[in-house]
Structures are given as C-alpha cells and as structure tokens.
N, C-alpha and C. Protein backbone atom coordinates (compact mmCIF):
# COMPACT_ATOMS: atom_id res chain seq x y z
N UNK A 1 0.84 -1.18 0.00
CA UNK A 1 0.00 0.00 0.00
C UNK A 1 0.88 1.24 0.00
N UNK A 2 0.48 2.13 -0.80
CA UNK A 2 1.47 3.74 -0.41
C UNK A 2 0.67 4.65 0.46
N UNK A 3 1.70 5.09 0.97
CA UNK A 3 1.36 6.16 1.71
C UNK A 3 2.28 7.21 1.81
N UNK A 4 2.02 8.45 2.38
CA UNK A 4 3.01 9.43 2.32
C UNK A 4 3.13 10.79 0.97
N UNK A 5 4.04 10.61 0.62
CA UNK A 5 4.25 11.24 -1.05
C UNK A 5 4.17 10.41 -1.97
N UNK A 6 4.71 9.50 -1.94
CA UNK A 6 4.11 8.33 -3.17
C UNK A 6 2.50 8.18 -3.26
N UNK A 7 1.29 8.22 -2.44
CA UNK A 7 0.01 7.94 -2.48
C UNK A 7 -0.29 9.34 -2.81
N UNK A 8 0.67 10.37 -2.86
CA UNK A 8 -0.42 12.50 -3.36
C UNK A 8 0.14 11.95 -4.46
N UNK A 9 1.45 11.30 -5.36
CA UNK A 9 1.61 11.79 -6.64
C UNK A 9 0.70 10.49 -6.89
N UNK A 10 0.37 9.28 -6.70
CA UNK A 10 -0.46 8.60 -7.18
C UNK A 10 -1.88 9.50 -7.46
N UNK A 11 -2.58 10.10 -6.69
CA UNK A 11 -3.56 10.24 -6.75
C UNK A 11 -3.66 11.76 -7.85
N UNK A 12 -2.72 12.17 -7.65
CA UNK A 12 -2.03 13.62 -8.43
C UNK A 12 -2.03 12.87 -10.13
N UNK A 13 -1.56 11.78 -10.05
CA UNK A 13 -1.39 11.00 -11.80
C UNK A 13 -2.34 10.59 -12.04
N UNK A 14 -3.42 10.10 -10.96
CA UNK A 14 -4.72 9.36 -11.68
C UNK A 14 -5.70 10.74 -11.86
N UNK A 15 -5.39 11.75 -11.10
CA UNK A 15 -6.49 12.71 -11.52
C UNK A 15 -6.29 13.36 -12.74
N UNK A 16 -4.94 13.73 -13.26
CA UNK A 16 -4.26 14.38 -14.17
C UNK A 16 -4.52 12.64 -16.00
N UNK A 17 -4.88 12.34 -15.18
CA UNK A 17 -4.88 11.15 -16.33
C UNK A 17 -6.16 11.30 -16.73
N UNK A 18 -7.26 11.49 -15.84
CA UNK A 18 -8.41 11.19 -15.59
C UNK A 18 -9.14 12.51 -16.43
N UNK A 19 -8.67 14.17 -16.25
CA UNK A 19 -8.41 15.62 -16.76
C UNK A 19 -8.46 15.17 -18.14
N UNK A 20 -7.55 14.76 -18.86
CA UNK A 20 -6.80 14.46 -20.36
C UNK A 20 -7.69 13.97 -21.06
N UNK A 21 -8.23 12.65 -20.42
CA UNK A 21 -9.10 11.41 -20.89
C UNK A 21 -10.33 12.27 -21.14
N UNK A 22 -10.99 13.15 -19.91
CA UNK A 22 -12.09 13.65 -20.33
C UNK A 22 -12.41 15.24 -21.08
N UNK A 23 -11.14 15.65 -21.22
CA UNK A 23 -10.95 16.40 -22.40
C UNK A 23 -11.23 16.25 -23.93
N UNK A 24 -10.28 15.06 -24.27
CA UNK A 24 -10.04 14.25 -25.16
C UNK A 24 -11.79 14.06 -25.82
N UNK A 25 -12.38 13.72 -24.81
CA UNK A 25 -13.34 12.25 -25.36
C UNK A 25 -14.60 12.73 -25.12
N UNK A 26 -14.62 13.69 -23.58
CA UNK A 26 -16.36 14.54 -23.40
C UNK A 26 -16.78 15.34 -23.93
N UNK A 27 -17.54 16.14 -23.31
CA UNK A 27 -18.52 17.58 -24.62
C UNK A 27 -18.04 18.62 -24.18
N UNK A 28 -18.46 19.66 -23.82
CA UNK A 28 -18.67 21.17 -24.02
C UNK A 28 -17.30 21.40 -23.25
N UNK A 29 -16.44 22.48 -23.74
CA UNK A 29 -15.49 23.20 -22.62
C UNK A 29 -15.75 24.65 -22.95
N UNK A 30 -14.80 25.38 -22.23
CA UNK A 30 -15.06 26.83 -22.41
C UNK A 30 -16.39 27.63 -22.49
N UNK A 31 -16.19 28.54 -23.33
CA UNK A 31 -17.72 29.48 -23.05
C UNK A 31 -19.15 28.17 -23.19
N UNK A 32 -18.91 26.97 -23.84
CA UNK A 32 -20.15 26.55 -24.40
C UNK A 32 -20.29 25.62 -22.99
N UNK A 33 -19.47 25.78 -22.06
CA UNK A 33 -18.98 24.41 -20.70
C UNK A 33 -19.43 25.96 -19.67
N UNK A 34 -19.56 27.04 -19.82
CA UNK A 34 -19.88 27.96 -18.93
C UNK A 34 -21.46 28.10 -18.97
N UNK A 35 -21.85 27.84 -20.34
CA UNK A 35 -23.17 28.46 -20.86
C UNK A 35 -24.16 27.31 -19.98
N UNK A 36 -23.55 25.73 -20.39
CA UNK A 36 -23.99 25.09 -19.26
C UNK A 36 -24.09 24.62 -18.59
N UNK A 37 -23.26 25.79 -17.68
CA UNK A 37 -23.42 25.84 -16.13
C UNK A 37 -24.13 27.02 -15.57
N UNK A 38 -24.14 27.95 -16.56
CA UNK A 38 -24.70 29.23 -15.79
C UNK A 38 -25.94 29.74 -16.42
N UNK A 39 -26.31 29.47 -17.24
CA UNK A 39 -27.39 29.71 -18.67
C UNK A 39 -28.58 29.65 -17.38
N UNK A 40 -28.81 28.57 -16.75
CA UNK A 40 -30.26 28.80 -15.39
C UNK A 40 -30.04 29.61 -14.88
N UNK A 41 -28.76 30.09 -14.69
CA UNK A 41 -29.19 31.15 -13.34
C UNK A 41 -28.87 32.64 -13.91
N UNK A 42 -28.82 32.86 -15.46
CA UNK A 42 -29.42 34.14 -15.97
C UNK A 42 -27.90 34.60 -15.70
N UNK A 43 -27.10 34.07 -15.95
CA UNK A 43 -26.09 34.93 -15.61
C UNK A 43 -24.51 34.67 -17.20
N UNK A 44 -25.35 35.86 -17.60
CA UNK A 44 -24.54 35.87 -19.03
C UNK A 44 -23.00 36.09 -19.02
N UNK A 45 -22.45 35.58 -20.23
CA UNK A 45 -20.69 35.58 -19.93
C UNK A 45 -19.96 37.00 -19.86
N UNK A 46 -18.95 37.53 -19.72
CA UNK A 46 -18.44 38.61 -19.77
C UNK A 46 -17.42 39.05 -20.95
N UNK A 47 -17.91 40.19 -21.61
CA UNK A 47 -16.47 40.07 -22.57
C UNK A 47 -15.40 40.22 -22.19
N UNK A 48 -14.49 41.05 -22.71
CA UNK A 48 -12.99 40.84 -22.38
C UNK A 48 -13.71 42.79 -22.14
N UNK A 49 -14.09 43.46 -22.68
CA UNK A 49 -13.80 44.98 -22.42
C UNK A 49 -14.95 44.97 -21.25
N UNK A 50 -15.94 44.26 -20.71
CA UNK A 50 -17.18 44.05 -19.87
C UNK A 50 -16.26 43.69 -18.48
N UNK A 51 -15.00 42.82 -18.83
CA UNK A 51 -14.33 42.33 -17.48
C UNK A 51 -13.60 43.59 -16.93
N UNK A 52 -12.52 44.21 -18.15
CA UNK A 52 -11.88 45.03 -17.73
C UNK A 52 -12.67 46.40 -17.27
N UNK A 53 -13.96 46.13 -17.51
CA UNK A 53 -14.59 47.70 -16.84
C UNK A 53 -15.16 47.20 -15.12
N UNK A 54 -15.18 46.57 -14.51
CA UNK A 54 -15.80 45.70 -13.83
C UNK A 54 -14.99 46.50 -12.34
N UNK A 55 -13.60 46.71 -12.27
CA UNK A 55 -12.95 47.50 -11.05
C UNK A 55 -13.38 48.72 -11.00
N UNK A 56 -13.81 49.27 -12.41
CA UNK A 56 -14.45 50.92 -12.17
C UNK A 56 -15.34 50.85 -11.09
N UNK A 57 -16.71 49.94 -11.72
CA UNK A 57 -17.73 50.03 -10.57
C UNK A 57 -17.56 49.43 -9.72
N UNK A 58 -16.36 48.56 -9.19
CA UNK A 58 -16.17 48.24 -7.65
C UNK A 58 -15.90 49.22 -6.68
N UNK A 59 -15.57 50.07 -7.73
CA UNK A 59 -14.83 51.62 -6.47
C UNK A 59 -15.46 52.23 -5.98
N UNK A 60 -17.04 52.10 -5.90
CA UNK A 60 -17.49 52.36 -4.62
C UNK A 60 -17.49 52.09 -3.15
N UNK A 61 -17.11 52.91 -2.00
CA UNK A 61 -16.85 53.32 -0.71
C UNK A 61 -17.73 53.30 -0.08
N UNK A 62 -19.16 53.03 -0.56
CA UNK A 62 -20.60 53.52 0.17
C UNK A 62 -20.61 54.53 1.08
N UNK A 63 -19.88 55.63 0.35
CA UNK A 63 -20.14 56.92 1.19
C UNK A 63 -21.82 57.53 1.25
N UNK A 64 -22.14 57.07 0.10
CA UNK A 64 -24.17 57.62 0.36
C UNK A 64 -23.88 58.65 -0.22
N UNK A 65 -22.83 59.62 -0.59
CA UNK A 65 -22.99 61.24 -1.47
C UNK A 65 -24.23 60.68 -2.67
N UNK A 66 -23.99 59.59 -3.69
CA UNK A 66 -25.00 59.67 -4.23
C UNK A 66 -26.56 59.84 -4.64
N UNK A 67 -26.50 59.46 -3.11
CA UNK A 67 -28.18 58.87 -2.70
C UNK A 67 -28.55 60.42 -2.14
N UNK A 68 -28.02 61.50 -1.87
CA UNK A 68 -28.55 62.94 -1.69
C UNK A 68 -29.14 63.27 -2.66
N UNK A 69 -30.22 63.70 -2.16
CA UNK A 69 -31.52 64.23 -3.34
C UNK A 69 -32.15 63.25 -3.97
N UNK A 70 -32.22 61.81 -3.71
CA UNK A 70 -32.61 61.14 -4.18
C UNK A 70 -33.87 60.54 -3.45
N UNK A 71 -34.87 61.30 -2.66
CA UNK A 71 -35.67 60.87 -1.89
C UNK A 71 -36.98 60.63 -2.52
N UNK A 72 -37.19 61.31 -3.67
CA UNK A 72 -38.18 61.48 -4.11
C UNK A 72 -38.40 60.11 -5.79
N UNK A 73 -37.08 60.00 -6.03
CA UNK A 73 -37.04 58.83 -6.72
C UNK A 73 -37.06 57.59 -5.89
N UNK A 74 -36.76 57.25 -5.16
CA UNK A 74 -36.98 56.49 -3.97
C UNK A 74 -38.14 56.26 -3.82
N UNK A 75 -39.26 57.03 -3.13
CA UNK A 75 -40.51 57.01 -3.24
C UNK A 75 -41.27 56.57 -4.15
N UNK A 76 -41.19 57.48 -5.15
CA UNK A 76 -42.01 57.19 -6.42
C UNK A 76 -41.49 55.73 -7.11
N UNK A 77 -40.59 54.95 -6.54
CA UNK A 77 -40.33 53.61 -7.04
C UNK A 77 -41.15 52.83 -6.63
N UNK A 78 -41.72 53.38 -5.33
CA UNK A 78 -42.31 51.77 -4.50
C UNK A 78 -41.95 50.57 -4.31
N UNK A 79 -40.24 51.12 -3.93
CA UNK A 79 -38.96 49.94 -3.04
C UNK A 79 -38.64 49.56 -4.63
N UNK A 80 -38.79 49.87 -5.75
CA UNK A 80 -37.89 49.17 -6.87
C UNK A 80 -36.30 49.94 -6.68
N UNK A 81 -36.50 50.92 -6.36
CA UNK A 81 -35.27 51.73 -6.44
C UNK A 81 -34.48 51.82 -4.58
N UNK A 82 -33.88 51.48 -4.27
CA UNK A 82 -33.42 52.03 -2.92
C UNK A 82 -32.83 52.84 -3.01
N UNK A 83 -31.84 53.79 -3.85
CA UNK A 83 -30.54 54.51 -4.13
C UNK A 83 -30.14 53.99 -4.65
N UNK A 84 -29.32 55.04 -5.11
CA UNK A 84 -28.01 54.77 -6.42
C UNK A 84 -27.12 53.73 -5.17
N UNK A 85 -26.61 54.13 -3.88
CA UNK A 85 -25.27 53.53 -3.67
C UNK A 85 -25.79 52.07 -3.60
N UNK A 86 -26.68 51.53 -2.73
CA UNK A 86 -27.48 50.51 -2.90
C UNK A 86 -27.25 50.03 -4.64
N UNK A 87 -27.85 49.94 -5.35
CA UNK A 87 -27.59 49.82 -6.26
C UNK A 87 -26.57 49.44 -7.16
N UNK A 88 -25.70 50.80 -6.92
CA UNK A 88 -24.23 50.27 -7.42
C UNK A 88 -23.09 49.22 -6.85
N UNK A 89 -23.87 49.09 -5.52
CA UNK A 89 -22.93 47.73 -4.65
C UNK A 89 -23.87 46.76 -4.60
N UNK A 90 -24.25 46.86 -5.22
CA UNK A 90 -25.41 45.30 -5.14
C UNK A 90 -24.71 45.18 -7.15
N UNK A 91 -24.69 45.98 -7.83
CA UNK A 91 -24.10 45.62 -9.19
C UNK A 91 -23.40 45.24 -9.66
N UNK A 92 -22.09 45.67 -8.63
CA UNK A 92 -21.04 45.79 -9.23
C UNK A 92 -20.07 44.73 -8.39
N UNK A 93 -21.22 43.52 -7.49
CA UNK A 93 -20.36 42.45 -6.72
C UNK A 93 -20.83 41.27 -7.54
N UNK A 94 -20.02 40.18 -7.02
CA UNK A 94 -20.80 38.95 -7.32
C UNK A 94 -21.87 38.64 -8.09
N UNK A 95 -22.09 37.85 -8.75
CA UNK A 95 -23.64 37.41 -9.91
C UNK A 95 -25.00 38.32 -9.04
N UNK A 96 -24.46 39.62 -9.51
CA UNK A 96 -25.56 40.75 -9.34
C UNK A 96 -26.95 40.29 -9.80
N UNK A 97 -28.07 40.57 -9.29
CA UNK A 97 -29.50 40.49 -10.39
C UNK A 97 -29.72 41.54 -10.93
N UNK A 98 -29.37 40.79 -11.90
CA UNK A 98 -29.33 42.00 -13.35
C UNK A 98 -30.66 43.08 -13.51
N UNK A 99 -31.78 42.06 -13.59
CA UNK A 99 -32.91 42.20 -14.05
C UNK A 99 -33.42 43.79 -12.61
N UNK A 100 -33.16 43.05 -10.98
CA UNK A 100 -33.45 43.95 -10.21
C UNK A 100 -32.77 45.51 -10.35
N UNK A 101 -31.51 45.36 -10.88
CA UNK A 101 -30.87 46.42 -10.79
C UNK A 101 -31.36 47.40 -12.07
N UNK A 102 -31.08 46.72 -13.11
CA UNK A 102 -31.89 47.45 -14.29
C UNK A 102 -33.22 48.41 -13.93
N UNK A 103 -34.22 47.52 -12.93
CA UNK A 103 -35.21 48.02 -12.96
C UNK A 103 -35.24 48.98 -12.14
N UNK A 104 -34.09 49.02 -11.08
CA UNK A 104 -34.02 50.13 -9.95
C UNK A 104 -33.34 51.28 -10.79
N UNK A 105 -32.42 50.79 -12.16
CA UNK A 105 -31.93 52.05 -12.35
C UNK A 105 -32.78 52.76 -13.89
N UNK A 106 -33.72 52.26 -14.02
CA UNK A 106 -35.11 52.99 -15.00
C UNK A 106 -35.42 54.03 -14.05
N UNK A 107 -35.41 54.18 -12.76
CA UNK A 107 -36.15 55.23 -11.87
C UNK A 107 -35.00 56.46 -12.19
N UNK A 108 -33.58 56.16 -12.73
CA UNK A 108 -32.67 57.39 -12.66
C UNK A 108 -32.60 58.11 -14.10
N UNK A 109 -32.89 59.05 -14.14
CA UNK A 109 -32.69 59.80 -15.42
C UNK A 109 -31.11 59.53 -16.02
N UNK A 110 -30.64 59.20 -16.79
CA UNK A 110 -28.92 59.53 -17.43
C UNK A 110 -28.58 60.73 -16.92
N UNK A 111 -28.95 62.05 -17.15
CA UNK A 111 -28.30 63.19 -16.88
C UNK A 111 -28.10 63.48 -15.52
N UNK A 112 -29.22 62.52 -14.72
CA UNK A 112 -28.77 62.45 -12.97
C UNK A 112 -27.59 61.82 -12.69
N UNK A 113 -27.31 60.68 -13.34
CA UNK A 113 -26.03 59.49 -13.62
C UNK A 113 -24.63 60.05 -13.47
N UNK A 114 -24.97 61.18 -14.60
CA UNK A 114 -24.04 61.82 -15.03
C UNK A 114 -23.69 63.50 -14.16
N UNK A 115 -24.67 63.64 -13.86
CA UNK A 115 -23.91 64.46 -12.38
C UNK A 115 -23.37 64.08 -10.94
N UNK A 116 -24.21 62.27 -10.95
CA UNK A 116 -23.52 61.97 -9.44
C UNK A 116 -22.08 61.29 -9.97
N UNK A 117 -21.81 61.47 -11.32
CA UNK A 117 -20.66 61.12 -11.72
C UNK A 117 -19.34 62.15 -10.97
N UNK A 118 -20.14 63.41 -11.07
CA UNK A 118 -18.89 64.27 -10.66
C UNK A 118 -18.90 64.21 -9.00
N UNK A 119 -19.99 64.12 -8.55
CA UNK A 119 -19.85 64.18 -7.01
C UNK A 119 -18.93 62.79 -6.14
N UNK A 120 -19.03 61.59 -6.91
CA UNK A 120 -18.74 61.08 -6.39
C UNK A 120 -16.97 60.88 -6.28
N UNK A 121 -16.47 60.80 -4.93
CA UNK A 121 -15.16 61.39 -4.69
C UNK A 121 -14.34 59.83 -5.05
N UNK A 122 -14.90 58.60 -5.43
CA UNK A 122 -13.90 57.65 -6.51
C UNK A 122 -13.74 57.31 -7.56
N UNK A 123 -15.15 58.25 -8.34
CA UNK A 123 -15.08 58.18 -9.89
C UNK A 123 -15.65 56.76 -10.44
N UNK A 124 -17.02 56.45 -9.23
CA UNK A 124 -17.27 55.60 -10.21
C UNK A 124 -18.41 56.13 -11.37
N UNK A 125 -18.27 55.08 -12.62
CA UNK A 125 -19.13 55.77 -13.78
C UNK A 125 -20.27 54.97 -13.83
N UNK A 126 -20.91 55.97 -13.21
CA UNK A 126 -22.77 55.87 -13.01
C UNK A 126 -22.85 55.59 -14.09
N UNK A 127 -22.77 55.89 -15.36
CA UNK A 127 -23.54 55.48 -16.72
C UNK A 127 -23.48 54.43 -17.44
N UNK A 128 -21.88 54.17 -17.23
CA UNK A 128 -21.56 53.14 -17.99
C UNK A 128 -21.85 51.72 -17.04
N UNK A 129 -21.71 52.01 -15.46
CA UNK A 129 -22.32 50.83 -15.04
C UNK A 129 -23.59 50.32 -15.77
N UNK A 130 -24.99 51.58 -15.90
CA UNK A 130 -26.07 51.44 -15.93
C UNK A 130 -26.40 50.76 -17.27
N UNK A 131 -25.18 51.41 -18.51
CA UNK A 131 -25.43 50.17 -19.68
C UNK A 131 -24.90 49.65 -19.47
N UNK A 132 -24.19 49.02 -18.64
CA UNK A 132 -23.47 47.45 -18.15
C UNK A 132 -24.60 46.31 -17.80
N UNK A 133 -25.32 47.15 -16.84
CA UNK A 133 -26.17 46.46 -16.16
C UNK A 133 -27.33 46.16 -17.02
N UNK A 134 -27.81 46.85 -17.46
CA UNK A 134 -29.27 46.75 -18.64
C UNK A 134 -28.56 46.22 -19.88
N UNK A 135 -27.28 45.95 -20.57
CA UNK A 135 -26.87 45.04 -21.09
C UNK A 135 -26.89 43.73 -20.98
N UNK A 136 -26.70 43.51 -19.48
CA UNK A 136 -27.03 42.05 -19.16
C UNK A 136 -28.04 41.67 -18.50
N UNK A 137 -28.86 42.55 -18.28
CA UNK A 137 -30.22 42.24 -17.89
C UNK A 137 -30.78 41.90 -19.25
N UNK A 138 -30.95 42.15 -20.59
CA UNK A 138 -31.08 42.03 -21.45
C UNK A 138 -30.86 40.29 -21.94
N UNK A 139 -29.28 40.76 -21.67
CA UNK A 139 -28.87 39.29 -21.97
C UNK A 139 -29.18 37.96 -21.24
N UNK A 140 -29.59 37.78 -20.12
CA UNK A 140 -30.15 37.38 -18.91
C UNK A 140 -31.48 37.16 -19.36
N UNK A 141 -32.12 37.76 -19.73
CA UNK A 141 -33.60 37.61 -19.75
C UNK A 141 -33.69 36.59 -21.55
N UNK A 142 -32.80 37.00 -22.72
CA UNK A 142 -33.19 36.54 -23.62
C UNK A 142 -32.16 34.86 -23.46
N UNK A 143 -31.73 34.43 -21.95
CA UNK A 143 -31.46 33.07 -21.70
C UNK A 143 -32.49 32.64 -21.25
N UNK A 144 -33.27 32.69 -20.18
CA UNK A 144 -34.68 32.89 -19.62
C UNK A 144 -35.92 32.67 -20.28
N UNK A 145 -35.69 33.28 -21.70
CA UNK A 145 -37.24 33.71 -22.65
C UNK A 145 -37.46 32.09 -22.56
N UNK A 146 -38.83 31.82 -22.24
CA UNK A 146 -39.72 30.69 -22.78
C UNK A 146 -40.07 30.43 -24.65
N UNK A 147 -40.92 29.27 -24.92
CA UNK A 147 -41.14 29.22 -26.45
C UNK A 147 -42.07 30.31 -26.46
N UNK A 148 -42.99 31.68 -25.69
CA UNK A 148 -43.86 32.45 -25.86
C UNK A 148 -43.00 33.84 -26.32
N UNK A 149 -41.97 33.74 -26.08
CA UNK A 149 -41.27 35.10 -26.01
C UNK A 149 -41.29 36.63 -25.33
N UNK A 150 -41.88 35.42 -24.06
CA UNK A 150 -41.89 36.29 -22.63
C UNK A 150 -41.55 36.22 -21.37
N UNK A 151 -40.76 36.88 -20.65
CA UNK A 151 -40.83 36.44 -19.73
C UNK A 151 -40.93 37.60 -18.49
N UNK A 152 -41.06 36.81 -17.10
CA UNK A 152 -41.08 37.94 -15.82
C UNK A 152 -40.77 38.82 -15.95
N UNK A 153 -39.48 38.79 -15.96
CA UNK A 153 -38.28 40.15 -15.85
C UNK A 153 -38.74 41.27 -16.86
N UNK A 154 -39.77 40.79 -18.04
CA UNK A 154 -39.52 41.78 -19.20
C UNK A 154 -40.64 42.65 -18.72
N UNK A 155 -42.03 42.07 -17.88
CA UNK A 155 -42.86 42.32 -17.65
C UNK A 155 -42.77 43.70 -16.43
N UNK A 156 -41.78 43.20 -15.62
CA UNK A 156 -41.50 44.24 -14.70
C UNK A 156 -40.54 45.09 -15.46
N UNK A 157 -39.85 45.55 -15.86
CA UNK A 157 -39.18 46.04 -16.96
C UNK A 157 -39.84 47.33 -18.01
N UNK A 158 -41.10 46.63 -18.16
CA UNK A 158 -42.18 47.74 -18.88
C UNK A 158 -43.12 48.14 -18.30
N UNK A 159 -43.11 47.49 -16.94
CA UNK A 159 -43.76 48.65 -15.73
C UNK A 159 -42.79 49.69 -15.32
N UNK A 160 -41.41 49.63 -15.52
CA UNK A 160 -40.91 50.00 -14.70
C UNK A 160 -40.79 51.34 -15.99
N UNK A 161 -40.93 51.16 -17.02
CA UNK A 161 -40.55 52.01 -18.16
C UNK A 161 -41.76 52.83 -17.85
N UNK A 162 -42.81 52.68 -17.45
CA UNK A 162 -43.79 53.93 -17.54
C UNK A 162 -43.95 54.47 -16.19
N UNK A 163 -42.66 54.22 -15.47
CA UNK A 163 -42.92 54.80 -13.75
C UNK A 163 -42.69 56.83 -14.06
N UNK A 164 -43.11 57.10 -12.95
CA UNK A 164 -42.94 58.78 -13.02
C UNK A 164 -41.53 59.18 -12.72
N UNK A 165 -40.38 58.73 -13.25
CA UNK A 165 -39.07 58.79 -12.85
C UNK A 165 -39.01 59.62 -13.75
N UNK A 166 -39.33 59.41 -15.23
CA UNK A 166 -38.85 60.64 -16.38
C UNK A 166 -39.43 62.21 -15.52
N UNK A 167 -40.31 62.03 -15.47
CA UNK A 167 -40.83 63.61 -14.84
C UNK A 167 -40.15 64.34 -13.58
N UNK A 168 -39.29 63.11 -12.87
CA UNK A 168 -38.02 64.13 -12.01
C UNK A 168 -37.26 64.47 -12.50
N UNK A 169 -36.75 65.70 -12.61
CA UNK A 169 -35.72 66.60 -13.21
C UNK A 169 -35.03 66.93 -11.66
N UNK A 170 -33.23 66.80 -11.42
CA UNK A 170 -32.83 66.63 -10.83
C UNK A 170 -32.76 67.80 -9.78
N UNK A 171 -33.52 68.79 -10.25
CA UNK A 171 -33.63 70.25 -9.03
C UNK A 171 -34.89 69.59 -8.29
N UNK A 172 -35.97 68.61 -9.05
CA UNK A 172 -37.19 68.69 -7.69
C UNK A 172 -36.30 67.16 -6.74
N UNK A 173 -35.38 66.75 -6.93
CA UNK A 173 -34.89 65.47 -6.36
C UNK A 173 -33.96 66.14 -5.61
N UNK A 174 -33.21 67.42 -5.78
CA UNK A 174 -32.13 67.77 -4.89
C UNK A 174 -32.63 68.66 -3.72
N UNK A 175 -33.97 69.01 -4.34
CA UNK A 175 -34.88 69.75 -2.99
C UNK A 175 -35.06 69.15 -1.95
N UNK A 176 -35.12 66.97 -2.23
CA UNK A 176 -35.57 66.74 -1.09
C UNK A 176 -35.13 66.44 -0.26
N UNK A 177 -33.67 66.07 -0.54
CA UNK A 177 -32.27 66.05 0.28
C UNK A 177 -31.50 67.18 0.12
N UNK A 178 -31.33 68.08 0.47
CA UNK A 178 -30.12 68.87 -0.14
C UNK A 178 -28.97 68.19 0.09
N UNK A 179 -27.80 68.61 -0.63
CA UNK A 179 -26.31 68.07 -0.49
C UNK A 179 -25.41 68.69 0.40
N UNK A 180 -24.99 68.06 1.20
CA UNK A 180 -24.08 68.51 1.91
C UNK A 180 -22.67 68.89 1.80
N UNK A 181 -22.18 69.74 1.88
CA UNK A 181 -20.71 70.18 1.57
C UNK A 181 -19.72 69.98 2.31
C-alpha cells in the first residue's frame, strides 16, 4: 500500500490522467462548458472589455454622497429603487441580479447618472455601469425567454418604463435632500 508522497503523486497521476481522458473524449469546454453551467441562473458571460470595466464600478466606498436628493425617486419607485449607492454595490459584486438592478436604475434619469458622476469622490461611472447592467439584464432575460417570447423580468421592466421617474428633473430630487458640503 502507499502512503506518504508516493500515495499524493499517485492520486495527483490518476487525476491528471483522468483531466486528459475527459478532455479528449467529453462535450462542451469553455464558453459553451460555462453556458452550461450558468445559462439557469441568468447569468450571461463577460467580454474581455465588460471584465476590464468591472474594477471601475467596484470603487465604490458607500459613502451615500450619491443617494442625496434622491428621496423622491426612492418614493415614487415603490422599493424598486433604494438609491443609487445601494444599487451600485449590489451591481457591481458577485452574480448581481441583473434584471433587479436594471429596474431600480429605469427610476434614474442619465443626466442624474451623469452628475452623481462628478460628485462622487472615486469616480465611479454611473452610466456606464447602468449600460453594463441593462446590457445584461437584457442578456439574462433573452437566456430565460420561454417558447412564448416572454418572460417575468420583461414584464417588470415595462412597468418599470412607464414609472414617473422621467418627470423628475434633478432640481425637484435635490430639494428633497439637499447636499451637503
């Protein structure tokens, strides 16, 4: 019987034998060996320029500067929206839900995006997260689609498109928090 170092490289050669054999001879590797594994749980692959943008939006600090003036989009979501910082750290970690975040960030105008762009003191980019995120909520949902060519996510999605978020313009949202200096 071995034991010791002779029984790790035994078991080290039969696994490495075992690797080869089912390379060689089984099905799917790479993206088509990712697709299924992850294709159920809505969670689409990343490109190569999708990966390298991925530390931008980690650089949030959850300082909350964003979420000033944002009380009134908040509201008018009816809990779809909690805040931007909410939001952007729920996005920008781990197999985010795409679909939730998308729909929390329909409540933000772009040109709001793009001013808490400057406030925020690590530079993350509100916008480009937001087509990050509704990119793969997209992509997520058309893994998802049934043979009807519908599904949940799309449904909340086009509720969420006719919410009263367009009609905040970012002076009645900064009234309801002011910003602090």
């Amino acid at each position: 019987m071995l034991s010791g170092r002779a029984l790790a490289l035994a078991v080290l050669a039969w696994s490495l034998l075992k690797v080869v054999v089912r390379r060689l001879f089984d099905g799917p590797s790479g993206l088509a060996l990712f697709r299924e594994n992850y294709d159920a749980d809505g969670l689409p692959p990343l490109s190569p320029a999708e990966r390298a943008a991925l530390p931008g939006f980690s650089r949030c600090i959850a300082c909350g500067r964003c979420d000033l003036g944002e009380a009134e989009r908040i509201a008018a979501s009816r809990g779809a929206y909690p805040g931007l910082m909410t939001v952007v750290l729920a996005s920008s970690r781990s197999m985010p839900d795409f679909d939730a975040a998308a729909l929390a960030l329909s409540h933000v105008p772009e040109a709001v995006l793009a001013e808490k762009e400057q406030t925020c003191p690590t530079g993350v980019p509100f916008r480009e997260l937001a087509r990050f995120v509704r990119s793969k909520a997209s992509a997520a949902r058309a893994l998802a689609l049934d043979g009807e060519g519908s599904a949940p996510a799309d449904l909340a999605l086009a509720a969420a498109a006719a919410s009263p978020a367009a009609a905040l313009g970012p002076s009645s949202a900064d009234r309801a928090a002011p910003e602090a200096t």
